[in-house]
N, C-alpha and C. Protein backbone atom coordinates (compact mmCIF):
# COMPACT_ATOMS: atom_id res chain seq x y z
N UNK A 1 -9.50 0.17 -7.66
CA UNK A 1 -10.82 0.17 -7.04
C UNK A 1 -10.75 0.93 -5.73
N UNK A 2 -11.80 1.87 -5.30
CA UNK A 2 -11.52 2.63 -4.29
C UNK A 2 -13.03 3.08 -4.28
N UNK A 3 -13.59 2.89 -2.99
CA UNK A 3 -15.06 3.26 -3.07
C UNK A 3 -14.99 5.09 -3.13
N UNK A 4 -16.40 5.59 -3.40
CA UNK A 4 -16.11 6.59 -3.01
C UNK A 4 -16.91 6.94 -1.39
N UNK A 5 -16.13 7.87 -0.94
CA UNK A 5 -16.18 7.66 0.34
C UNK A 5 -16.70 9.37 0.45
N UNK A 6 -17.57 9.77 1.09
CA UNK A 6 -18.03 11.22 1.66
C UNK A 6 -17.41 12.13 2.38
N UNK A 7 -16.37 11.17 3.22
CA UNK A 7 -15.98 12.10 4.27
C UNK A 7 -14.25 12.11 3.69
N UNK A 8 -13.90 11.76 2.63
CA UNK A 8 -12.63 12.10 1.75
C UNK A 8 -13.21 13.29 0.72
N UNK A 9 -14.43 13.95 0.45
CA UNK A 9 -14.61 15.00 -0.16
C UNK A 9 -14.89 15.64 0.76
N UNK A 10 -15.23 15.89 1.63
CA UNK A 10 -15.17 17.03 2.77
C UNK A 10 -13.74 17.34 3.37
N UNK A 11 -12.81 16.15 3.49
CA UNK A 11 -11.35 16.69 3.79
C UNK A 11 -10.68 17.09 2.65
N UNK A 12 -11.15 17.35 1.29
CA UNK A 12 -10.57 17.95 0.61
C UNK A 12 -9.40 17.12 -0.14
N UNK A 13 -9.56 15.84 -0.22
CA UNK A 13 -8.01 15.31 -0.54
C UNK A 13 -7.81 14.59 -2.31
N UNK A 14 -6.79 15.40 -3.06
CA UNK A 14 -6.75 15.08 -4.15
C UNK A 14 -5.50 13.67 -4.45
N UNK A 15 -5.96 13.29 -5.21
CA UNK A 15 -5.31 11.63 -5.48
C UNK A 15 -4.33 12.42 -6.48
N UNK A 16 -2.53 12.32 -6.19
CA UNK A 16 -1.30 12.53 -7.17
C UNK A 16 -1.41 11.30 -7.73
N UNK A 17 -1.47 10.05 -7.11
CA UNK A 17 -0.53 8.45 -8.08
C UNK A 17 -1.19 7.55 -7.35
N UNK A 18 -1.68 6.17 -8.14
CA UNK A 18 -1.82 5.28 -7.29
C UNK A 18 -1.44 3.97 -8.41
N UNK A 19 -0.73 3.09 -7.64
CA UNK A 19 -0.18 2.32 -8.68
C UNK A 19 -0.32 0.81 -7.69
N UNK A 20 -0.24 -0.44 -8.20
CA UNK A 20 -0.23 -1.56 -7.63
C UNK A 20 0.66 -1.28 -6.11
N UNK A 21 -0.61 -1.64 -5.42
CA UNK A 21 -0.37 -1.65 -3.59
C UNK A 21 0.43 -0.37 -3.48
N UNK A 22 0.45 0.84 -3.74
CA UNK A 22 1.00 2.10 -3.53
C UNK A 22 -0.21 3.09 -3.81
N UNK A 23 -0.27 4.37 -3.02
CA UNK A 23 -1.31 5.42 -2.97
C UNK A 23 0.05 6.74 -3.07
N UNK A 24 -0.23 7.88 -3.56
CA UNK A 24 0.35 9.43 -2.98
C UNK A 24 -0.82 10.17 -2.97
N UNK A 25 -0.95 10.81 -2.07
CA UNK A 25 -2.20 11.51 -1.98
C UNK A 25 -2.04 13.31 -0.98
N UNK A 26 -2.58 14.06 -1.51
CA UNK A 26 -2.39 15.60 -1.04
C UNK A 26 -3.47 15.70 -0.96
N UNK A 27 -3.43 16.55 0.73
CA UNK A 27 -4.35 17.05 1.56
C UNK A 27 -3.64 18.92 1.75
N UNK A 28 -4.65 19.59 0.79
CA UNK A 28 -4.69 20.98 0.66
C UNK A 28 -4.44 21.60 2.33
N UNK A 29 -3.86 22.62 2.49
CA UNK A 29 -3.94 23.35 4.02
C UNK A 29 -5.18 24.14 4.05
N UNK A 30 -5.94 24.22 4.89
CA UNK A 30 -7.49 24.99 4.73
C UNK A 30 -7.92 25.11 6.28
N UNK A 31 -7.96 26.34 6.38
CA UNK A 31 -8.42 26.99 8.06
C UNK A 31 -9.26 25.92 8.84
N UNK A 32 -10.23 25.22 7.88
CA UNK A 32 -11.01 24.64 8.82
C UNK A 32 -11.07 22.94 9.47
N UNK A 33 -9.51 22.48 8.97
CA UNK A 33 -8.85 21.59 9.40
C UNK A 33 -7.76 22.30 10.19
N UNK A 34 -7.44 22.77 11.08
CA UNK A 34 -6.93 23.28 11.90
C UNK A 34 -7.32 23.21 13.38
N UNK A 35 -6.09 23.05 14.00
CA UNK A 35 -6.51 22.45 15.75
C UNK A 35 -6.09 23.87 16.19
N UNK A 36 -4.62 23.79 16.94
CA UNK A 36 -4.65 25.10 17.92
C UNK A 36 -3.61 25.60 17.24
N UNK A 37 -3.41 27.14 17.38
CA UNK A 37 -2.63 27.32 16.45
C UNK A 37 -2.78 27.59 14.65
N UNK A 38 -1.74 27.63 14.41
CA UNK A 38 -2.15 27.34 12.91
C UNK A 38 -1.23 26.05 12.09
N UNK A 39 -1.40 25.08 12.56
CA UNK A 39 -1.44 23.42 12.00
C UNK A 39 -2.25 22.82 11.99
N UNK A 40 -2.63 22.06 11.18
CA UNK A 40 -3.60 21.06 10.65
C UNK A 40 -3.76 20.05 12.06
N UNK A 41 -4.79 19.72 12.65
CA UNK A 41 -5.29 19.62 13.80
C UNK A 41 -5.00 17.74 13.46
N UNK A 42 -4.78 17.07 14.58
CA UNK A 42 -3.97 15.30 14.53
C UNK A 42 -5.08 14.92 14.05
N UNK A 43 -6.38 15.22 14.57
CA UNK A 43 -7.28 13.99 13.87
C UNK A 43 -7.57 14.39 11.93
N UNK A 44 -7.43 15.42 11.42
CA UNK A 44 -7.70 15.30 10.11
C UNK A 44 -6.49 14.83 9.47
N UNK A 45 -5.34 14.87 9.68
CA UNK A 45 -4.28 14.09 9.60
C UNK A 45 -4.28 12.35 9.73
N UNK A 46 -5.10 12.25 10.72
CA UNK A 46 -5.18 10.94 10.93
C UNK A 46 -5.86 10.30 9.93
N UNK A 47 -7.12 10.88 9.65
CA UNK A 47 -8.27 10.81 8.76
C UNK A 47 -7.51 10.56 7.45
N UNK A 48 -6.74 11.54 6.87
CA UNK A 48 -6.40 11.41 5.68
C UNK A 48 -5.10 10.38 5.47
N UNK A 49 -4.25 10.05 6.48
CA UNK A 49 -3.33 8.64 6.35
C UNK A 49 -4.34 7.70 6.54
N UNK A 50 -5.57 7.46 7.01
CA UNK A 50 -6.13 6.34 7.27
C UNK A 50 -6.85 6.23 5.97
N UNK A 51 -7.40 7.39 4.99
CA UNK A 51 -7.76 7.02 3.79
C UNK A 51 -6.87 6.70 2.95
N UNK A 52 -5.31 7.64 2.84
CA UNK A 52 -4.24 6.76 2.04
C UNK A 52 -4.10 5.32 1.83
N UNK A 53 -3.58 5.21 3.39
CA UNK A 53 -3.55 3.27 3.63
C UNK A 53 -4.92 2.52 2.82
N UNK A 54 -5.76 3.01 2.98
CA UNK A 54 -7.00 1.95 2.29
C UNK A 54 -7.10 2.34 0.81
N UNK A 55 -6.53 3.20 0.25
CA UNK A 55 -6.56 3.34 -0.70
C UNK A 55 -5.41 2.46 -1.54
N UNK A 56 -4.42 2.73 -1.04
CA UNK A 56 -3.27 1.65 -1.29
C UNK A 56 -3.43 -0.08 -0.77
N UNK A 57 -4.38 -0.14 -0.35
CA UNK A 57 -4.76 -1.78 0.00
C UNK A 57 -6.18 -2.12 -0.97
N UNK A 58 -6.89 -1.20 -1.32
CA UNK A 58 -7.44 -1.29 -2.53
C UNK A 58 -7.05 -1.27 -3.76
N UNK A 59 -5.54 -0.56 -4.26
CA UNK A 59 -5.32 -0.47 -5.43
C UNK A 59 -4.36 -2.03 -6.02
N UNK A 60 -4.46 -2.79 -5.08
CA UNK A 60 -3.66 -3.85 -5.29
C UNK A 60 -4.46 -5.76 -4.92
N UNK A 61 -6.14 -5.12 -4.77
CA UNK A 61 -6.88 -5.64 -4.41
C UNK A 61 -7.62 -6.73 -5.67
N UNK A 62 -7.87 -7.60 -5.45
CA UNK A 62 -8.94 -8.47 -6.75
C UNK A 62 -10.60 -8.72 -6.23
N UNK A 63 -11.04 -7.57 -6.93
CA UNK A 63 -12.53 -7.31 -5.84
C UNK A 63 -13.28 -8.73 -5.81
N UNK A 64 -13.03 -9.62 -6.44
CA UNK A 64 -13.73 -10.79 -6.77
C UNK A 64 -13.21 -11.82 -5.45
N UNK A 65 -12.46 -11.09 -4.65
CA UNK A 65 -11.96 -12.12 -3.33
C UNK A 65 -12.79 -10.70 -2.19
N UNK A 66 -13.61 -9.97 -2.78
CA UNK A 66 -14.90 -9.49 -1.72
C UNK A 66 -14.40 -7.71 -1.57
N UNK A 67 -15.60 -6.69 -1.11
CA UNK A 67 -15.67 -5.86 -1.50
C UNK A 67 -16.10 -4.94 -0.05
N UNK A 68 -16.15 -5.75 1.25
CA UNK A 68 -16.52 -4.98 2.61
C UNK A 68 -15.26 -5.05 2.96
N UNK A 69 -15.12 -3.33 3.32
CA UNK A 69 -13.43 -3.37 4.05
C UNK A 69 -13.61 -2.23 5.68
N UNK A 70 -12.86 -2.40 5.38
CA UNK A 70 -12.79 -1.57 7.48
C UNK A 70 -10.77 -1.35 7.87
N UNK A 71 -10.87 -0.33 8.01
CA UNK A 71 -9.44 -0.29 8.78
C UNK A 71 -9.32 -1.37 10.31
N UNK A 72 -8.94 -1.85 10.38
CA UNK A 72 -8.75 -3.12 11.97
C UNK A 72 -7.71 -2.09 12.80
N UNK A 73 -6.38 -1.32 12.61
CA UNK A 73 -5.70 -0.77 13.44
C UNK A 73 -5.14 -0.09 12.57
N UNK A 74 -4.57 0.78 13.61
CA UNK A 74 -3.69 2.04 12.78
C UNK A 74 -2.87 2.44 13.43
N UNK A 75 -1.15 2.78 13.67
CA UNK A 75 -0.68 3.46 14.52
C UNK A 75 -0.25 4.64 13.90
N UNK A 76 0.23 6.36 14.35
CA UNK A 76 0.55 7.24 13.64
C UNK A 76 1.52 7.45 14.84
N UNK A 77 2.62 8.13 14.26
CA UNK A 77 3.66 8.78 15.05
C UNK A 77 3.85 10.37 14.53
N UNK A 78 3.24 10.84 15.24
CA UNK A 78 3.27 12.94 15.19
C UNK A 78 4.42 13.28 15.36
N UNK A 79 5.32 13.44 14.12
CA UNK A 79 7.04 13.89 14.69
C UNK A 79 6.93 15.73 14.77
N UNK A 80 5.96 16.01 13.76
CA UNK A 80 6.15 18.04 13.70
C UNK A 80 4.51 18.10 13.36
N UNK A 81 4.82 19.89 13.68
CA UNK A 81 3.81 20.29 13.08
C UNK A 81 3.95 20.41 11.75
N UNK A 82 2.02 20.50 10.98
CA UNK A 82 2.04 20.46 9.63
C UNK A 82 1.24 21.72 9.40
N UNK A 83 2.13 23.30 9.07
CA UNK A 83 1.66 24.10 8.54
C UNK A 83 1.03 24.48 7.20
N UNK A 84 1.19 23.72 6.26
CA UNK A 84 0.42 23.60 4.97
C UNK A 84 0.48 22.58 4.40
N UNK A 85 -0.23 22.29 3.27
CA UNK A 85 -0.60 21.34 2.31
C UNK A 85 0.18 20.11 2.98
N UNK A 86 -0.07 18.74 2.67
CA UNK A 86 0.51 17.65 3.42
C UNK A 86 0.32 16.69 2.16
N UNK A 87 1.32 16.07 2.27
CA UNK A 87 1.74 14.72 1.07
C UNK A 87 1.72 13.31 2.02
N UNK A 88 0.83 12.86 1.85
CA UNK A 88 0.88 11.57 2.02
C UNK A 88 1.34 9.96 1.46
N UNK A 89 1.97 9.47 2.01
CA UNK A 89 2.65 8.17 1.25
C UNK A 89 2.07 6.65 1.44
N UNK A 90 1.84 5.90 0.62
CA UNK A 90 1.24 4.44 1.74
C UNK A 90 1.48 3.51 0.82
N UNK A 91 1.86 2.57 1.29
CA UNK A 91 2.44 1.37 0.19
C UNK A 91 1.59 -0.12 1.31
N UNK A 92 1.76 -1.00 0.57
CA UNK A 92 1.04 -2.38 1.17
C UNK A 92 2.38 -3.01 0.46
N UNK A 93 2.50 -3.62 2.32
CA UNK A 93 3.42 -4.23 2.11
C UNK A 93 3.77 -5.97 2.24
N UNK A 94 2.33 -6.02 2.51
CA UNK A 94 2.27 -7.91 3.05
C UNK A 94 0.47 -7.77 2.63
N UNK A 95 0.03 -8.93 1.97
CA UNK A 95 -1.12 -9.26 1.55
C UNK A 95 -1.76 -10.24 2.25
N UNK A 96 -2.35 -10.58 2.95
CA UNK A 96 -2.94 -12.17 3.30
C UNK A 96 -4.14 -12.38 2.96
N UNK A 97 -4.90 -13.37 3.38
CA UNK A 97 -5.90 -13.41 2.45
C UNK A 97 -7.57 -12.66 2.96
N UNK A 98 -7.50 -11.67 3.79
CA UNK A 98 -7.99 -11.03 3.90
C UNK A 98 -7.57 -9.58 4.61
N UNK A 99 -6.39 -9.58 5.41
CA UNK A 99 -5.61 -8.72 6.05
C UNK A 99 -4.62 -7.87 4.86
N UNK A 100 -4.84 -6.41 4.93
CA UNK A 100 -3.24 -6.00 4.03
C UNK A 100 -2.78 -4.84 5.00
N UNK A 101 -1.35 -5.20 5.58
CA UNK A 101 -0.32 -4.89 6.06
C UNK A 101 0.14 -3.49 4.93
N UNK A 102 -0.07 -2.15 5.78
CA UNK A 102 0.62 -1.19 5.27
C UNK A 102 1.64 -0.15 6.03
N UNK A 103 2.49 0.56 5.26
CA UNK A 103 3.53 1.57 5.98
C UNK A 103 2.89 2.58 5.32
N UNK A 104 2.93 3.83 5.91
CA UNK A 104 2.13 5.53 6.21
C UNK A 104 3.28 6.22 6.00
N UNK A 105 3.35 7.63 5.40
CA UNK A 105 4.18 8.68 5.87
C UNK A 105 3.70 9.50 5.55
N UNK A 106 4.07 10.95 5.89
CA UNK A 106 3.38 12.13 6.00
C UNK A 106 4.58 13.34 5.83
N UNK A 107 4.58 14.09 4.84
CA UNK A 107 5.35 15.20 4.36
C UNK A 107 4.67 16.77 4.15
N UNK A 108 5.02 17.43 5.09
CA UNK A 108 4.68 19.01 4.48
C UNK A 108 5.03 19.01 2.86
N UNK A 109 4.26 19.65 2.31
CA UNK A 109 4.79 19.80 0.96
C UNK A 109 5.53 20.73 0.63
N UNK A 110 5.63 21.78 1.32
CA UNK A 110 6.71 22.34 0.73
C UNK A 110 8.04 22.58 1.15
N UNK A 111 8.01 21.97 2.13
CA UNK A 111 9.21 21.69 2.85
C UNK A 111 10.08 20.38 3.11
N UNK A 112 8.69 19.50 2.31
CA UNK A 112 9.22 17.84 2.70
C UNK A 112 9.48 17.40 4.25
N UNK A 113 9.48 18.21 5.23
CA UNK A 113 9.53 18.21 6.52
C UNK A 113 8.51 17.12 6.69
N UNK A 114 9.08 15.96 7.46
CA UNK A 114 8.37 14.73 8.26
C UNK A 114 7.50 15.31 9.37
N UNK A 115 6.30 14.93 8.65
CA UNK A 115 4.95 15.34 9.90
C UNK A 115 4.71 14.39 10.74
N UNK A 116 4.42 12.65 10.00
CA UNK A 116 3.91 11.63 10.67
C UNK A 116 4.74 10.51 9.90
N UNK A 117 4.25 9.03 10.46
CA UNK A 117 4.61 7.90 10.06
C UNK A 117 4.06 7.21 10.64
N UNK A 118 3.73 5.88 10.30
CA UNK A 118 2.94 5.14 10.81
C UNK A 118 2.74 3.53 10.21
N UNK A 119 1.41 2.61 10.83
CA UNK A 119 1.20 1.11 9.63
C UNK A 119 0.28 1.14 10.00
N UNK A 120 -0.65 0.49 9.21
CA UNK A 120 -1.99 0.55 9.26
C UNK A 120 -2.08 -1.10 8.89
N UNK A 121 -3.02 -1.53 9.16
CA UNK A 121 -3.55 -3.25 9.11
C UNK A 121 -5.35 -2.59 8.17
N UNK A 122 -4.93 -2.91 7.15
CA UNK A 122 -6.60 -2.83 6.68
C UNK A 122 -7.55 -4.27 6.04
N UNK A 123 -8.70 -4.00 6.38
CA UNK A 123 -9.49 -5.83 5.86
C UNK A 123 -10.36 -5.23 4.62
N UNK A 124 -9.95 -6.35 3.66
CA UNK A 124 -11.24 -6.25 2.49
C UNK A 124 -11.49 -7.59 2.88
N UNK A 125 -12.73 -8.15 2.86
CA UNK A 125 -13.18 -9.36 2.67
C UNK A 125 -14.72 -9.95 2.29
């Protein structure tokens, strides 16, 4: 279950795998996600680990325990720049009964080079 969301088709981001409390998800490189330079600018980065994480706290979700969700916090750690396409990782790793506890990571794709990392706290309830 994963709503669809508007501003995940404007960032362009195609779903690889999503399996119980796990997401992989690729975010294409495209000029107009770009900050200074030529890397993908922190906040569309941010944007797209913050849709991973909820996507992976939805895929492990029982909509019948409620269906309004909201990210509550997020931390990201910017280790490099991300010159093309970006692989995103997000697993849920603690469930409670309205809180799901997740871990983030972030890979250039063609280099596998560590972009970000991070946890995200997301609420369905």
């Amino acid at each position: 279950m994963f709503p669809d969301v508007p501003f995940q088709k404007l960032l362009g981001i195609e779903i690889i795998a999503v399996a119980k409390n796990m997401a992989k998800v690729r975010l294409p490189f495209r000029p107009e996600l770009v900050g200074c330079g030529n890397a993908f600018h922190g906040g569309a980065l941010g944007s797209f680990l913050d849709l991973t994480g909820a996507l992976a706290a939805w895929s492990g979700h029982d909509i019948r325990n409620g269906m309004k969700a909201a990210t509550v916090s997020m931390t990201i750690n910017y280790l490099s720049a991300a010159q093309a396409s970006v692989i995103a990782h997000a697993k849920a790793v603690k469930r409670g009964k309205k809180l799901i506890f997740c871990e983030l990571s972030l890979n250039e794709e063609t280099s596998d080079k560590t972009v970000a990392n991070g946890t995200m706290i997301y609420l369905i309830a």
